[in-house]
Protein backbone atom coordinates (compact mmCIF):
# COMPACT_ATOMS: atom_id res chain seq x y z
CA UNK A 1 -5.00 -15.09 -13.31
CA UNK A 2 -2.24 -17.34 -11.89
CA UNK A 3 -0.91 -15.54 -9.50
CA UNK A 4 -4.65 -14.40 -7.93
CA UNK A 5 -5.50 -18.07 -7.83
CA UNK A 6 -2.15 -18.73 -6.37
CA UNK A 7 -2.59 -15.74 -3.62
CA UNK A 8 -6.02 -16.83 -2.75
CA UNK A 9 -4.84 -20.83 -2.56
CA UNK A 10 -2.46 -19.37 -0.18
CA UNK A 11 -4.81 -17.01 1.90
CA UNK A 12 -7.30 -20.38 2.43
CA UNK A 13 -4.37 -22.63 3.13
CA UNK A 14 -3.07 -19.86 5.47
CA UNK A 15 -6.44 -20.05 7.41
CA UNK A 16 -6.93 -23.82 7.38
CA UNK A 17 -2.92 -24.25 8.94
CA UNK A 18 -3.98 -21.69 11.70
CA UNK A 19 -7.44 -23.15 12.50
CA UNK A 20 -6.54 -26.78 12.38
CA UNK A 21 -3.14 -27.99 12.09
CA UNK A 22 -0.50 -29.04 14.49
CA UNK A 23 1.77 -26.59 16.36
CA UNK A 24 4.60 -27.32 14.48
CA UNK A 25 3.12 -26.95 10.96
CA UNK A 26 2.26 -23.61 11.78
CA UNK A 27 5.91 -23.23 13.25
CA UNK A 28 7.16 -24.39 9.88
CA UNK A 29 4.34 -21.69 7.80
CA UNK A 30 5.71 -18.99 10.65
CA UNK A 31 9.34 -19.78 9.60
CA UNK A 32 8.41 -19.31 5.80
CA UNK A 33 6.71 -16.34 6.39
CA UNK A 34 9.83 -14.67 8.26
CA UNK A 35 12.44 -16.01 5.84
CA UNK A 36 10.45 -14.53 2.80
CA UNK A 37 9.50 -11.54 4.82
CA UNK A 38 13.17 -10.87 5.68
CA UNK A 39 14.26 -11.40 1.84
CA UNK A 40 11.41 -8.73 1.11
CA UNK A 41 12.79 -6.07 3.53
CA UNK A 42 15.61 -6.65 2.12
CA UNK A 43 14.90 -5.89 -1.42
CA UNK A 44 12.45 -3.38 -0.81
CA UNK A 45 15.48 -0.60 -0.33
CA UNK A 46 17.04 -1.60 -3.54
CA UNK A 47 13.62 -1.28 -5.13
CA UNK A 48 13.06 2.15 -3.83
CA UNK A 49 16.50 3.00 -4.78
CA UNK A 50 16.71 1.91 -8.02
CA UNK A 51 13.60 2.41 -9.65
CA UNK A 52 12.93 5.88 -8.39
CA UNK A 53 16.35 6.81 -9.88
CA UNK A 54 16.02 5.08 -13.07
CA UNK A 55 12.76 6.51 -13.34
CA UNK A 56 14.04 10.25 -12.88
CA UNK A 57 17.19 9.84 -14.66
CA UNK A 58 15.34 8.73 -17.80
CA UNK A 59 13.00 11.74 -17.48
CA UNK A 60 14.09 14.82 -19.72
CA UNK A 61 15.38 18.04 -18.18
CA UNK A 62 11.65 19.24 -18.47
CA UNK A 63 10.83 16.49 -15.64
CA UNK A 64 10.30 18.70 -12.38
CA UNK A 65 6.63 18.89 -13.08
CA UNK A 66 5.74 15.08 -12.79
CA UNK A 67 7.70 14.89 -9.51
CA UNK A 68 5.61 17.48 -8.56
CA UNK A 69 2.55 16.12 -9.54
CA UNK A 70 2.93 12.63 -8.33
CA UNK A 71 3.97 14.43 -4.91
CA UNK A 72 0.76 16.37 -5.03
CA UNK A 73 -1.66 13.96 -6.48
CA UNK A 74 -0.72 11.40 -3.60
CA UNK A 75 -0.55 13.71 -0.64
CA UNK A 76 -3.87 15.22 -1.56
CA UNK A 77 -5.58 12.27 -2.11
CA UNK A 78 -4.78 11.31 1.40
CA UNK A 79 -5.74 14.29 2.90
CA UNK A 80 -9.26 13.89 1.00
CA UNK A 81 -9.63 10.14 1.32
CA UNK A 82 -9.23 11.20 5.48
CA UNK A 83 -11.85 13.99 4.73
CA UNK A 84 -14.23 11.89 3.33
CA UNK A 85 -13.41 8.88 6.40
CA UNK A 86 -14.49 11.46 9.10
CA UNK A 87 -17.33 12.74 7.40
CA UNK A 88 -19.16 9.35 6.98
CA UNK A 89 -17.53 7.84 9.98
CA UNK A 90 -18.86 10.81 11.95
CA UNK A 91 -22.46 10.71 10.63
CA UNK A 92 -22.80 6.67 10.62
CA UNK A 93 -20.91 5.42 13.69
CA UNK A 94 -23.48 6.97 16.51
CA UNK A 95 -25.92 4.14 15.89
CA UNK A 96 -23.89 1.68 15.08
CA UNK A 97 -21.61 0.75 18.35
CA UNK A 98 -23.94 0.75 21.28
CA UNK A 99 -23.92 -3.29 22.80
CA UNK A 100 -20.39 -4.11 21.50
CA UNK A 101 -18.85 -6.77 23.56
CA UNK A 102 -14.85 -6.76 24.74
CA UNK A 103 -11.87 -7.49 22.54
CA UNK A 104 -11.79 -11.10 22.88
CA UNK A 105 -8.05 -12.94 23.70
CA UNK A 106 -6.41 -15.50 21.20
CA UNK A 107 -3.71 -18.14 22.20
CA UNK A 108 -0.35 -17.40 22.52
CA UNK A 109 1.96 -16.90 19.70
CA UNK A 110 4.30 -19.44 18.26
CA UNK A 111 7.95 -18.90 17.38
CA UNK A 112 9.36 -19.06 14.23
CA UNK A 113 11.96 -22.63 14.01
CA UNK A 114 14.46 -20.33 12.59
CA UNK A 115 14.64 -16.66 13.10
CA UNK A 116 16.76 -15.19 10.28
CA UNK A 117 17.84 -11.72 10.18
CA UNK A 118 18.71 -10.31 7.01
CA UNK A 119 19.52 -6.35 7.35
CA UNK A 120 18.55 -4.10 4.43
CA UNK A 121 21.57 -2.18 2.90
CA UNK A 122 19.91 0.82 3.94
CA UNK A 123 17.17 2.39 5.43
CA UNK A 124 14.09 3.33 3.29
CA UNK A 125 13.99 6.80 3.87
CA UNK A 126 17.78 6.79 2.83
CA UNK A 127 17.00 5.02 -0.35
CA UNK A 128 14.64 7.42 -1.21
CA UNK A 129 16.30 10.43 -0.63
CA UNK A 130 19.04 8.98 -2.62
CA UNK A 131 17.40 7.88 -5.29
CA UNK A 132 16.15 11.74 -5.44
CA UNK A 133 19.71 13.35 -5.92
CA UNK A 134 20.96 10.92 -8.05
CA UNK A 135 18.13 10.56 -10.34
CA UNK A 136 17.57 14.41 -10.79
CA UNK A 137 21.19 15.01 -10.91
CA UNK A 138 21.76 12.32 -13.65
CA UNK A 139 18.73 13.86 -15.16
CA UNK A 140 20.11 17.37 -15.64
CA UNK A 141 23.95 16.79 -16.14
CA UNK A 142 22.96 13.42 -18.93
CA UNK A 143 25.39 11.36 -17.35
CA UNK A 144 25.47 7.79 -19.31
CA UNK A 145 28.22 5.98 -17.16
CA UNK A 146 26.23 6.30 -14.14
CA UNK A 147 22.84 6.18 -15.77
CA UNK A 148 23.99 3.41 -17.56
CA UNK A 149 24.86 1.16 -14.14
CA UNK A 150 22.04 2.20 -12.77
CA UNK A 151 19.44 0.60 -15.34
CA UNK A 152 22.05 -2.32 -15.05
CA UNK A 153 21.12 -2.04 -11.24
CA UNK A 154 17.91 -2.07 -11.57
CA UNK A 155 17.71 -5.14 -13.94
CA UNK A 156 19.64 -7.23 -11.47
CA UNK A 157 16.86 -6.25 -8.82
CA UNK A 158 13.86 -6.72 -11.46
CA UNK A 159 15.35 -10.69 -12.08
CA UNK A 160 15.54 -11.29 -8.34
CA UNK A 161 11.93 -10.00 -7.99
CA UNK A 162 10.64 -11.57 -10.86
CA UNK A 163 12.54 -15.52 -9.76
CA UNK A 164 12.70 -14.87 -6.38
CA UNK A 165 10.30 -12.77 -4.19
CA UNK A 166 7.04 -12.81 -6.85
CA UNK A 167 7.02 -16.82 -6.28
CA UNK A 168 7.61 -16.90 -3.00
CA UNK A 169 4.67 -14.84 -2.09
CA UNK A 170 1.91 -17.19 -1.82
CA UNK A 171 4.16 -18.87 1.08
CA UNK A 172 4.73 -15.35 2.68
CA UNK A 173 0.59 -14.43 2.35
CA UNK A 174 0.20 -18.57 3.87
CA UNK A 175 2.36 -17.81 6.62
CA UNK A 176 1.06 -14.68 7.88
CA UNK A 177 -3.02 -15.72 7.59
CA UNK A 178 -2.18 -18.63 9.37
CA UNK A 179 -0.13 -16.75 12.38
CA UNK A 180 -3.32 -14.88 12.17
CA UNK A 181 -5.47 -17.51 12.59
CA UNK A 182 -4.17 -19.64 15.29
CA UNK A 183 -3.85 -16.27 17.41
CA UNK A 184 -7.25 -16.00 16.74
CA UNK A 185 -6.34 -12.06 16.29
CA UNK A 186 -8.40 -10.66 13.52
CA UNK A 187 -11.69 -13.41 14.62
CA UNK A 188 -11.80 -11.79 18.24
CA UNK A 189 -11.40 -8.53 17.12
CA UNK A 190 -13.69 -8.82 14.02
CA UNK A 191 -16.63 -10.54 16.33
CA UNK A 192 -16.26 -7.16 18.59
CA UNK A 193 -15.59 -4.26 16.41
CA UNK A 194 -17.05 -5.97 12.97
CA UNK A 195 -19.00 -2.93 12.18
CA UNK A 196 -16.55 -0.28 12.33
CA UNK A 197 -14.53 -2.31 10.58
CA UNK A 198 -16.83 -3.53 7.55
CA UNK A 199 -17.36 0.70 7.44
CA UNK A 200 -13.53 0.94 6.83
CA UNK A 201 -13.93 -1.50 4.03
CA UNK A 202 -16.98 -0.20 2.28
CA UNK A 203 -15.26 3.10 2.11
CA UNK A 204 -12.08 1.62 0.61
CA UNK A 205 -14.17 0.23 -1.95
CA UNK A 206 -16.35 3.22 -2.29
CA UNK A 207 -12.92 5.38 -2.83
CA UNK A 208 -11.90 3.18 -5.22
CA UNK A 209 -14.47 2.53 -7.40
CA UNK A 210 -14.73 6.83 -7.49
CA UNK A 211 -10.84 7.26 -8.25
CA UNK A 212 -11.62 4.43 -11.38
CA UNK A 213 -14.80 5.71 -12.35
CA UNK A 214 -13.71 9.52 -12.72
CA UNK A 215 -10.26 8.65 -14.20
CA UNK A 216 -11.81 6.02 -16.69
CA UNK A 217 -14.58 8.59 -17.36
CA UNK A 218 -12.34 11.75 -18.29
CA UNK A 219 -9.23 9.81 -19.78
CA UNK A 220 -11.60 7.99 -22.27
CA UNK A 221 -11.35 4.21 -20.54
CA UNK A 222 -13.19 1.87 -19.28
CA UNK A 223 -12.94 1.66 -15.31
CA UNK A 224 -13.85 -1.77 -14.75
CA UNK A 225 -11.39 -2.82 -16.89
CA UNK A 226 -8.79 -0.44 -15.41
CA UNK A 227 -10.03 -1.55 -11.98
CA UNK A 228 -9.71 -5.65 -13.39
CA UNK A 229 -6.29 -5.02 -14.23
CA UNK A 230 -4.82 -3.69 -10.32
CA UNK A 231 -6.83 -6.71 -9.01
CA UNK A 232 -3.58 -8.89 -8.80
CA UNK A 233 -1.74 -6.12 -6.50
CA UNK A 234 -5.23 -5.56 -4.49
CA UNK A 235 -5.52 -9.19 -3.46
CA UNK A 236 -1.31 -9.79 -3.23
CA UNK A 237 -1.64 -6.51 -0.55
CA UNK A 238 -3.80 -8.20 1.20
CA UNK A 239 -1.11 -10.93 1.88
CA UNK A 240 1.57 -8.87 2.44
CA UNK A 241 0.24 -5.80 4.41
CA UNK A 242 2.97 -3.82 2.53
CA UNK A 243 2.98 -1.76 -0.46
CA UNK A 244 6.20 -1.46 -0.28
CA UNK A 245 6.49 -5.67 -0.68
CA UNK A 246 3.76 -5.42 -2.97
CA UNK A 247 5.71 -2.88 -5.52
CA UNK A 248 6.47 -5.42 -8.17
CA UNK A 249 3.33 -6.69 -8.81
CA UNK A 250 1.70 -2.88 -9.07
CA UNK A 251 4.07 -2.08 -11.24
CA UNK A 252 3.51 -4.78 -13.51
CA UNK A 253 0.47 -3.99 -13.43
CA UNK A 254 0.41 -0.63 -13.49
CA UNK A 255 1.92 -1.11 -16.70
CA UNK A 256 -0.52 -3.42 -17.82
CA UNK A 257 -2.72 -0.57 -17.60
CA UNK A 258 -0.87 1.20 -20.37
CA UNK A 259 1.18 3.35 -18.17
CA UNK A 260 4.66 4.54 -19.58
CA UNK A 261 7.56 2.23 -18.32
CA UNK A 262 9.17 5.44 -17.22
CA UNK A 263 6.39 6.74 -15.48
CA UNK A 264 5.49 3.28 -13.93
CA UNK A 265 8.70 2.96 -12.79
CA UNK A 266 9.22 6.18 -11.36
CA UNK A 267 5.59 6.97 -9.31
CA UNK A 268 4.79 3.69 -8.45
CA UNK A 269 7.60 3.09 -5.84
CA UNK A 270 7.32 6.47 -5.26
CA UNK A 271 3.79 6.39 -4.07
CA UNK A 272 3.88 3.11 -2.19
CA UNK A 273 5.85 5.39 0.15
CA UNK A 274 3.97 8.55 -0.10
CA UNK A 275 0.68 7.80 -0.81
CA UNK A 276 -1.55 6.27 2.07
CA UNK A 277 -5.05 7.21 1.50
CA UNK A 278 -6.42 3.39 2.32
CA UNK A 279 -4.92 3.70 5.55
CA UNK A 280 -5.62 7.10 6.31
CA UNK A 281 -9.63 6.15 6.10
CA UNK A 282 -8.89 2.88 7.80
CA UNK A 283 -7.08 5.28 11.03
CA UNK A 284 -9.71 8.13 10.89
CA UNK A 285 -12.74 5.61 11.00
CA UNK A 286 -11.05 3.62 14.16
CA UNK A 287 -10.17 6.79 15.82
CA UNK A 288 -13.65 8.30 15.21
CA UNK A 289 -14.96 4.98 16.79
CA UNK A 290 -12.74 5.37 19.70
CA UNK A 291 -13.41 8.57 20.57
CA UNK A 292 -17.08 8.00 20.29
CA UNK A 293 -16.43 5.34 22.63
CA UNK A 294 -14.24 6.68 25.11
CA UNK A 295 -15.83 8.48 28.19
CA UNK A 296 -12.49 10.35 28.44
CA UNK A 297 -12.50 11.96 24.81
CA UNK A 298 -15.27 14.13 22.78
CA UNK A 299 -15.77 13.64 19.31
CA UNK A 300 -13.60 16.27 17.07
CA UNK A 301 -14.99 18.55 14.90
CA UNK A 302 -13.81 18.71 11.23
CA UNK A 303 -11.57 21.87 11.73
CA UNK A 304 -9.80 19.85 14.25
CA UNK A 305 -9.72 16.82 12.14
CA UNK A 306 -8.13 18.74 9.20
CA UNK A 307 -4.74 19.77 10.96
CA UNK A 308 -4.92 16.19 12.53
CA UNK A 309 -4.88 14.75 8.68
CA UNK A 310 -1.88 17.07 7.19
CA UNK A 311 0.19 16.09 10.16
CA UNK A 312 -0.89 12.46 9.92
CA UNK A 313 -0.18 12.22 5.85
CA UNK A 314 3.45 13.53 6.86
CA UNK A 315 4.07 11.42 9.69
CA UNK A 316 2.82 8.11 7.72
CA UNK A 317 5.77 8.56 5.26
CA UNK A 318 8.40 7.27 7.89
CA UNK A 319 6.20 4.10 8.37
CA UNK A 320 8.31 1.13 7.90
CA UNK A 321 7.33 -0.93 4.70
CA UNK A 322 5.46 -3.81 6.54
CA UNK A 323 2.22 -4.57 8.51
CA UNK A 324 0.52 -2.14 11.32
CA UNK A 325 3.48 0.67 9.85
CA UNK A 326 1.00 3.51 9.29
CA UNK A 327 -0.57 2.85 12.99
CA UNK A 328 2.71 2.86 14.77
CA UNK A 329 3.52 6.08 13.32
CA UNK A 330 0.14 7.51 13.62
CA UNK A 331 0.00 6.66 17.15
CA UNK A 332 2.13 9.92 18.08
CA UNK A 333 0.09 12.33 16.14
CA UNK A 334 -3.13 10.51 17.59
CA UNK A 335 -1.88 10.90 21.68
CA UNK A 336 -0.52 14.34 20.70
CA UNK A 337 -3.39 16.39 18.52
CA UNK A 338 -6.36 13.75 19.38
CA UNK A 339 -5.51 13.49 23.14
CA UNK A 340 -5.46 9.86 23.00
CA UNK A 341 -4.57 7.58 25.96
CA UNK A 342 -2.89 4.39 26.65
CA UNK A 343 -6.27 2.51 26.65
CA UNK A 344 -7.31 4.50 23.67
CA UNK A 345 -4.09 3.69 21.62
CA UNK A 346 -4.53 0.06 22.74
CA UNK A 347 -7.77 0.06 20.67
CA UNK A 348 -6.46 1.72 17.58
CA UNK A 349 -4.09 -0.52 17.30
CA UNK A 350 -6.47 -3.91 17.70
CA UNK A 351 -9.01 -2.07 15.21
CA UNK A 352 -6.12 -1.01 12.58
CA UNK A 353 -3.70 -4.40 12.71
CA UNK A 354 -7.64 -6.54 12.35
CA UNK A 355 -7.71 -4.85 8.95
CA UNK A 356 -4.40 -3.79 7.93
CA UNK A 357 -4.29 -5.53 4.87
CA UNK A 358 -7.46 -3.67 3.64
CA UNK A 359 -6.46 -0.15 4.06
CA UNK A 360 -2.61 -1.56 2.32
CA UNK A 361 -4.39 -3.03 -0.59
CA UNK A 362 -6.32 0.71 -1.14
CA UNK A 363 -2.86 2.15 -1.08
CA UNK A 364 -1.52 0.04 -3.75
CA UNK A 365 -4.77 0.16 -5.59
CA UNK A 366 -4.72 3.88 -5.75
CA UNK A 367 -1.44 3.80 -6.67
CA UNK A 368 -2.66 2.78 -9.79
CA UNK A 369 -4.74 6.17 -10.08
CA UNK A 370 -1.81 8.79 -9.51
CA UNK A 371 0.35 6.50 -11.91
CA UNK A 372 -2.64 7.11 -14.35
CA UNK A 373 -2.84 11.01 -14.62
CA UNK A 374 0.85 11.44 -14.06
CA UNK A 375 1.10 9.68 -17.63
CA UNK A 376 -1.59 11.54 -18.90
CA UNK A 377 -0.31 15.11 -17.95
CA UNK A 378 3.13 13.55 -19.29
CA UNK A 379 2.19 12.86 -22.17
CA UNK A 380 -0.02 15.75 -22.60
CA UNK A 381 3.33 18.02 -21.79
CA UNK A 382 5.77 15.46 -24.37
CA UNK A 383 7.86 14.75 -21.48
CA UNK A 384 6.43 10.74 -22.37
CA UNK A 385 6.37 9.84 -25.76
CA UNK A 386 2.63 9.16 -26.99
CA UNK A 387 2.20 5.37 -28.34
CA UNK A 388 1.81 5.36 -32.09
CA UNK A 389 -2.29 4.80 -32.90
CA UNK A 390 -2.73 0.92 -34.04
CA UNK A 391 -2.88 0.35 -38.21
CA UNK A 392 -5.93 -1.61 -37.73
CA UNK A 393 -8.16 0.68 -35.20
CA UNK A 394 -6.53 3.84 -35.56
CA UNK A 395 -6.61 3.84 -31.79
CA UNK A 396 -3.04 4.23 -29.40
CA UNK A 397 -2.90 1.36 -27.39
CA UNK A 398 -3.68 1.38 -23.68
CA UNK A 399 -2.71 -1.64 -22.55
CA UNK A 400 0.75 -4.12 -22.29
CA UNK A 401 0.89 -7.98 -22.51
CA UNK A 402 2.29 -8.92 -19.50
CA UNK A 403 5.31 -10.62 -18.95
């Protein structure tokens, strides 16, 4: 409960330094907001890296089916969660845009005091694949020298997140509401495309409160309670715009959730690069607005919609860790299968970066989901070892104190 009072002290303060203070006290909250962002890119790499391949290498020989799964599980649920986007989107939008003013214009931005590059070691996609080979080969072969550095590896990362970045947040989540703000960028575009917008939401919650309700249902838990639990990572996603910068609170509370460490550790960074299904909705329900609104495009049908989504869920995995990602990569896919023009792309992008922390903060959210049933099928399979039932209740336990 500290750190959601902390994120939402710094969302408010955020706001109030955008709307009212001087220029150079948002200068100052801009140049927090890119040193902390630049630590987070950073570290995000070496998160990737090292907890995907601790998280395979700890996995018995028998392990190829959770990759699998955790593969499948967040791929398809972004191919649905785009399904289910165009379907309402489709049906609700006609009577919802007509009399929608202009994309209003904000001031100018401000420039950072100090702007600090720190390069990552290496690029995510890198990290990724190499956290792959090594993990599985490690896996297979039981090598303890290497496996042994790299759990050393990743508890060197896992103190600098836990000292370091977690703290540092609220100022990152304060800086970036309060560039926000003074550009007046998400007010302007709000006051014009509200609607569409507040759609996008409702059907991240909607999605949500399904993925909880079914899991808690069928696995024997309660879903609010489940649901309660990821709230810290919802609300720190909507600071950062990044699951990928928002991996070390999900997994902690992931975890919290009574998720295996191993399995924690291995889908959560995992998904935070695979699995997009908050901003897939978010880019289907803009598009379908735009090409309702467009004189130059015709609303697609569903069959056309449906290729559109499995190239979009594969293009989405480049997107860099870090805000509007997912809409710079979709854009390609969007000119190329959707027929979308410069004027066209101009709006996606003004509709998607208005809510981007929404549609992030469903991705992390649902992370919580695959991480679920990929420790349920592991330990239905003995891959992860089953908790021991409590003396008192007789009941395994399904939650962790957190740290």
């Amino acid at each position: 409960m500290k750190l959601i009072v902390k994120l939402i002290l710094g969302i408010i303060a955020g706001l109030l330094i955008g709307l009212m203070a001087p220029d150079a006290l948002v200068r100052a909250a801009l140049t927090a907001k890119v040193i902390i962002g630049q630590l987070i890119n950073f570290t995000i790499p070496l998160i990737i890296l090292f907890y995907v391949m601790s998280g395979i290498a700890s996995l018995p020989k028998n392990s190829g089916a959770m990759l699998g799964r955790t593969v499948g599980m967040a791929y398809g649920s972004t191919i649905l969660a785009g399904i289910f986007a165009f379907l309402v989107a489709s049906n609700l939008l006609p009577g919802m845009l007509s009399g929608m003013a202009p994309v209003a214009e904000g001031r100018d931005a401000l420039t950072p005091f100090l702007d600090l590059e720190i390069p990552a070691a290496l690029p995510v996609m890198t990290a990724l694949v190499l956290a792959f080979v090594f993990g599985v080969v490690i896996s297979r072969r039981e090598l303890p020298t290497l496996k042994s550095a790299v759990f050393e590896s990743r508890e060197v990362v896992e103190v600098f997140l836990n000292r370091v970045i977690i703290p540092l947040l609220p100022l990152f989540i304060a800086g970036t509401f309060a560039e926000m703000a003074y550009e007046g960028k998400a007010l302007s575009t709000l006051d014009t495309f509200w609607k569409v917008l507040v759609l996008a939401i409702v059907m991240h919650w909607i999605w949500l409160s399904t993925a909880y309700l079914i899991t808690g249902l069928i696995q024997r838990r309660s879903p609010l309670g489940l649901l309660r639990n990821m709230l810290p990572a919802y609300l720190t996603a909507l600071g950062t715009m990044s699951s990928a910068a928002t991996i070390p609170v999900s997994l902690r509370q992931t975890k919290a959730n009574g998720v295996s460490d191993e399995v924690a550790n291995f889908s959560v960074p995992l998904c935070a690069t695979i699995h997009l299904s908050g901003s897939t909705i978010t880019i289907v329900t803009c598009a379908t607005a735009v090409m309702m609104m467009s004189h130059n495009l015709a609303l697609a049908s569903l069959g056309e919609v449906i290729p559109f989504l499995i190239m979009l869920g594969l293009t989405m995995i480049a997107a860099p860790g870090a805000p509007g990602g997912a809409v710079m990569a979709a854009l390609g896919v969007l000119g190329s299968m959707l027929g979308f023009g410069e004027a066209e792309l101009g709006l996606m992008i003004a509709l998607y970066l208005a809510q981007d922390s929404f549609g992030t903060a469903t991705n992390v959210t649902g992370d919580g989901v695959i991480a679920l049933w990929v420790d349920h099928f592991a330990r239905r399979d003995g891959v992860v070892a089953t908790p021991e039932p409590d003396a008192a209740t007789g009941e395994a336990p399904v939650a962790r104190s957190q740290p």
